[in-house]
C-alpha atoms as a PDB file:
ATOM      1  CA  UNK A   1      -1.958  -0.046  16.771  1.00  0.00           C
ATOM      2  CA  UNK A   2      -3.830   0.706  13.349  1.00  0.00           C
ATOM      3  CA  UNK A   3      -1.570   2.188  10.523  1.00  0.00           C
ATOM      4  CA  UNK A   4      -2.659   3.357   7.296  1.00  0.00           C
ATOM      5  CA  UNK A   5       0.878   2.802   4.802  1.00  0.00           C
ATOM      6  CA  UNK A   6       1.982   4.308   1.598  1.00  0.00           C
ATOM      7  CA  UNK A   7       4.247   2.139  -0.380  1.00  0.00           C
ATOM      8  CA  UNK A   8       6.052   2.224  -3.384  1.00  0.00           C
ATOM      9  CA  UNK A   9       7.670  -1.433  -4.287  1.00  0.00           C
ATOM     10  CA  UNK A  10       9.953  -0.737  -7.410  1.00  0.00           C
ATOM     11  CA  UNK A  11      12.028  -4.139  -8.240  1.00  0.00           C
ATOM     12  CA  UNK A  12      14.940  -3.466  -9.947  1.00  0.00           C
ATOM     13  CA  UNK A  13      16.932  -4.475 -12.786  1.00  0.00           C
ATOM     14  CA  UNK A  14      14.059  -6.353 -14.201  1.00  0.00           C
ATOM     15  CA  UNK A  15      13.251  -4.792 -17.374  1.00  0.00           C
ATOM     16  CA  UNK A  16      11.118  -1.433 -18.194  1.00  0.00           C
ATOM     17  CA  UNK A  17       7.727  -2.975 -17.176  1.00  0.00           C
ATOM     18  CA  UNK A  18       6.823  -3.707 -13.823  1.00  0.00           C
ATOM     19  CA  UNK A  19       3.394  -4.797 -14.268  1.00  0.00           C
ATOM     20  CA  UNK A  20       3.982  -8.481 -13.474  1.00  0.00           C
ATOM     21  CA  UNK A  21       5.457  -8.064 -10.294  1.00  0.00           C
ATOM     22  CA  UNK A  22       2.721  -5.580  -9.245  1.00  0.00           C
ATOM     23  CA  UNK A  23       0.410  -7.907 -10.179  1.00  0.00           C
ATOM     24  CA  UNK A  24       1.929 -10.255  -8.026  1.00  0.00           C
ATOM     25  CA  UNK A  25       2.404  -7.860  -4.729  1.00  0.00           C
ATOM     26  CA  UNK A  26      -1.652  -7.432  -5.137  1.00  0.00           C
ATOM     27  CA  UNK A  27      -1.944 -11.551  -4.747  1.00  0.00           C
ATOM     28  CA  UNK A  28      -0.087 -11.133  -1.413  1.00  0.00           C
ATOM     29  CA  UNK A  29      -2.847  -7.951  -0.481  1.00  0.00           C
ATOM     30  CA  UNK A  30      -5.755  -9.491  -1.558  1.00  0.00           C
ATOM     31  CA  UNK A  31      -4.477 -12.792   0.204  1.00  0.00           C
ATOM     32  CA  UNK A  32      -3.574 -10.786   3.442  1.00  0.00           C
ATOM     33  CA  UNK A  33      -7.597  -9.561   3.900  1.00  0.00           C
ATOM     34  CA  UNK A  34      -6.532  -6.052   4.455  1.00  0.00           C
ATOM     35  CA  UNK A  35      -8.340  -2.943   3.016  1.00  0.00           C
ATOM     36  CA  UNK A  36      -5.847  -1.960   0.859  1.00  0.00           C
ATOM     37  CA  UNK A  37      -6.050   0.873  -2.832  1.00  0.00           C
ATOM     38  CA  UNK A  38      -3.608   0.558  -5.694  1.00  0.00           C
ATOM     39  CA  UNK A  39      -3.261   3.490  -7.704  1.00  0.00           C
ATOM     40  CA  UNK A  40      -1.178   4.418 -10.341  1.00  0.00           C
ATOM     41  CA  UNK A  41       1.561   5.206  -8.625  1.00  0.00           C
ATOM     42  CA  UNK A  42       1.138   3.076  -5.204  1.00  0.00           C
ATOM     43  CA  UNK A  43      -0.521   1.228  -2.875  1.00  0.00           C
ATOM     44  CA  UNK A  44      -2.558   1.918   0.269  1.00  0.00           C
ATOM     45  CA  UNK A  45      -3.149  -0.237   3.070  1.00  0.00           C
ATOM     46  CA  UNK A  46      -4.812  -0.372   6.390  1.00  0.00           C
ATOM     47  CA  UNK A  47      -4.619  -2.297   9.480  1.00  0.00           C
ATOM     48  CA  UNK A  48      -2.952  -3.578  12.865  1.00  0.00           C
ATOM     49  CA  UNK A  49       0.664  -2.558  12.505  1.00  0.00           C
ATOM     50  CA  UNK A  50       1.798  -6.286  12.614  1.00  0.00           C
ATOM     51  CA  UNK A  51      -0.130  -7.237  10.112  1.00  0.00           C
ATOM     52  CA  UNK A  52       0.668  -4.608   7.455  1.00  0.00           C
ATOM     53  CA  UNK A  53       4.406  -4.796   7.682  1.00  0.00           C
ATOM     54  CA  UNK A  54       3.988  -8.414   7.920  1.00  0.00           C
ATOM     55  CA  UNK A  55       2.330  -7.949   4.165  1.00  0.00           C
ATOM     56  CA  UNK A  56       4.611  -5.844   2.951  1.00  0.00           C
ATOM     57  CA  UNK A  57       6.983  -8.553   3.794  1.00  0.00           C
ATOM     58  CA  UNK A  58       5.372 -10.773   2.210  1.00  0.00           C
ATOM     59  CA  UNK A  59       5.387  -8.549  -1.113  1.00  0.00           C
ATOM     60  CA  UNK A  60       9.112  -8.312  -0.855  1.00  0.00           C
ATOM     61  CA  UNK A  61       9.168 -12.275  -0.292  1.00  0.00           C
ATOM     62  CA  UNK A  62       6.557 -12.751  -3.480  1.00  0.00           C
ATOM     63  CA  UNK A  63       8.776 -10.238  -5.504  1.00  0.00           C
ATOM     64  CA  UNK A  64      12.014 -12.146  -5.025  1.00  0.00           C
ATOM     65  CA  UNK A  65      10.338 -14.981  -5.743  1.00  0.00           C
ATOM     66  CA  UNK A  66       9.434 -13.717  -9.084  1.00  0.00           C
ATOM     67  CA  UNK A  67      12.799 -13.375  -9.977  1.00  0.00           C
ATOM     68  CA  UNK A  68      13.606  -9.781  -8.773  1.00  0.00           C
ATOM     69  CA  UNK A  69      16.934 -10.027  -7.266  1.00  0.00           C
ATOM     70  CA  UNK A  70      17.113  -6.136  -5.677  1.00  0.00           C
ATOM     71  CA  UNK A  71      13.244  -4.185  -4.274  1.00  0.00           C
ATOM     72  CA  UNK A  72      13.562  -0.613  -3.478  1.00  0.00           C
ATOM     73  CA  UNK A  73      10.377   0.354  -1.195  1.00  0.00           C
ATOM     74  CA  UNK A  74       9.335   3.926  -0.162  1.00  0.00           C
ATOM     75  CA  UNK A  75       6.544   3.480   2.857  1.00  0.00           C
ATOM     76  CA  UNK A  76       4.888   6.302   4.550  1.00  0.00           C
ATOM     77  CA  UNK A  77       3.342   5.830   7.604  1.00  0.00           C
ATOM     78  CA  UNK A  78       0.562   7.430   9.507  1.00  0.00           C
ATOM     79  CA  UNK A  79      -1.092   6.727  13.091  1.00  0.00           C
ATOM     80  CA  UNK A  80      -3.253   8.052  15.661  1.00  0.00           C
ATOM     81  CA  UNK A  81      -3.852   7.356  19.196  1.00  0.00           C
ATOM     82  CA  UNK A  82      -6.879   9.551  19.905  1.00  0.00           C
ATOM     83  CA  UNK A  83      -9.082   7.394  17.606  1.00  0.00           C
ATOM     84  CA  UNK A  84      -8.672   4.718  14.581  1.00  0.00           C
ATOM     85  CA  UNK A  85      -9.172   6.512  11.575  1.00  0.00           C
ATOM     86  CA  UNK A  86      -9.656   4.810   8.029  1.00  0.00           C
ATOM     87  CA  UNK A  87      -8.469   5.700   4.885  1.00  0.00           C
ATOM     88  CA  UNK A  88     -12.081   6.479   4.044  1.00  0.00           C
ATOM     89  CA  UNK A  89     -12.008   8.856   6.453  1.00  0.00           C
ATOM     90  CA  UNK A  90      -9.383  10.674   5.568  1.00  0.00           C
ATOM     91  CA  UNK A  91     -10.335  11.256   2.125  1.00  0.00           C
ATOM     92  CA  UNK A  92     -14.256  12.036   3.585  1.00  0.00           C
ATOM     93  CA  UNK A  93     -12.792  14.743   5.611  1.00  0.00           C
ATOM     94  CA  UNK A  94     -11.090  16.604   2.620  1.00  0.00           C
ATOM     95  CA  UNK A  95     -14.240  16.385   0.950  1.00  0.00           C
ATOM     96  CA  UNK A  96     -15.640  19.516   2.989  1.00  0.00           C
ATOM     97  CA  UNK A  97     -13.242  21.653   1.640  1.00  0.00           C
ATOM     98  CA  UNK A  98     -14.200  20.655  -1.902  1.00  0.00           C
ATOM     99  CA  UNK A  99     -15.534  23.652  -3.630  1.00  0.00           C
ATOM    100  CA  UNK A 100     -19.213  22.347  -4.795  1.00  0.00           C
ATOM    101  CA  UNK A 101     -18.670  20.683  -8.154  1.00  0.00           C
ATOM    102  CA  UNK A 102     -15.340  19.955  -8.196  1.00  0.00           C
ATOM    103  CA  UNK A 103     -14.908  16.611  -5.726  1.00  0.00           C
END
C-alpha cells in the first residue's frame, strides 16, 4: 500500500539545536531512495508502507546513535485505495483553487 507520511522527529534533552540530528535523519532518507521534502518544520515522505516506516525506523535508530537518548515523533498518515496518489499531486490539485497570481 503507498503512504504519503508527515513526521516530526524532535530528540530530546540534547541541547537547543537540533540541526545535527536532522541532518542525520536526512542521511537515512536520502539513503532509503524514497521521494521524500524537508521543510522547516518536517519531513515528507512517500512510498510502500513497509518501506517508509521501515525509514522512519531507521531515523529513530540513526538518532540514538547520535547520542539522543529519548525521540518524540508526530507522523501523519494518509492513503488511498482508489488510486496511488503522490505528494505532487496533492499539492497540483490545490493549485486550481489558487486565485491567479497568488500560487
Amino acid at each position: 500500500m503507498h503512504a504519503i507520511v508527515g513526521f516530526t522527529l524532535i530528540p530530546i534533552g540534547t541541547g537547543v539545536s537540533v540541526s545535527p540530528y536532522i541532518a542525520r535523519v536526512q542521511q537515512v532518507l536520502d539513503a532509503s531512495g524514497l521521494h521524500y521534502e524537508t521543510t522547516a518544520n518536517s519531513t515528507n515522505i512517500e512510498g510502500e508502507w513497509d518501506a517508509v516506516f521501515n525509514t522512519l525506523r531507521q531515523c529513530h535508530e540513526a538518532v540514538h546513535a547520535e547520542g539522543a537518548v529519548r525521540i518524540h515523533t508526530s507522523i501523519q498518515v494518509g492513503t488511498r485505495t482508489d488510486r496511488e496518489q503522490r505528494m505532487s499531486d496533492k499539492l497540483k490539485s490545490l493549485e486550481k483553487y489558487q486565485p491567479t497570481g497568488l500560487a
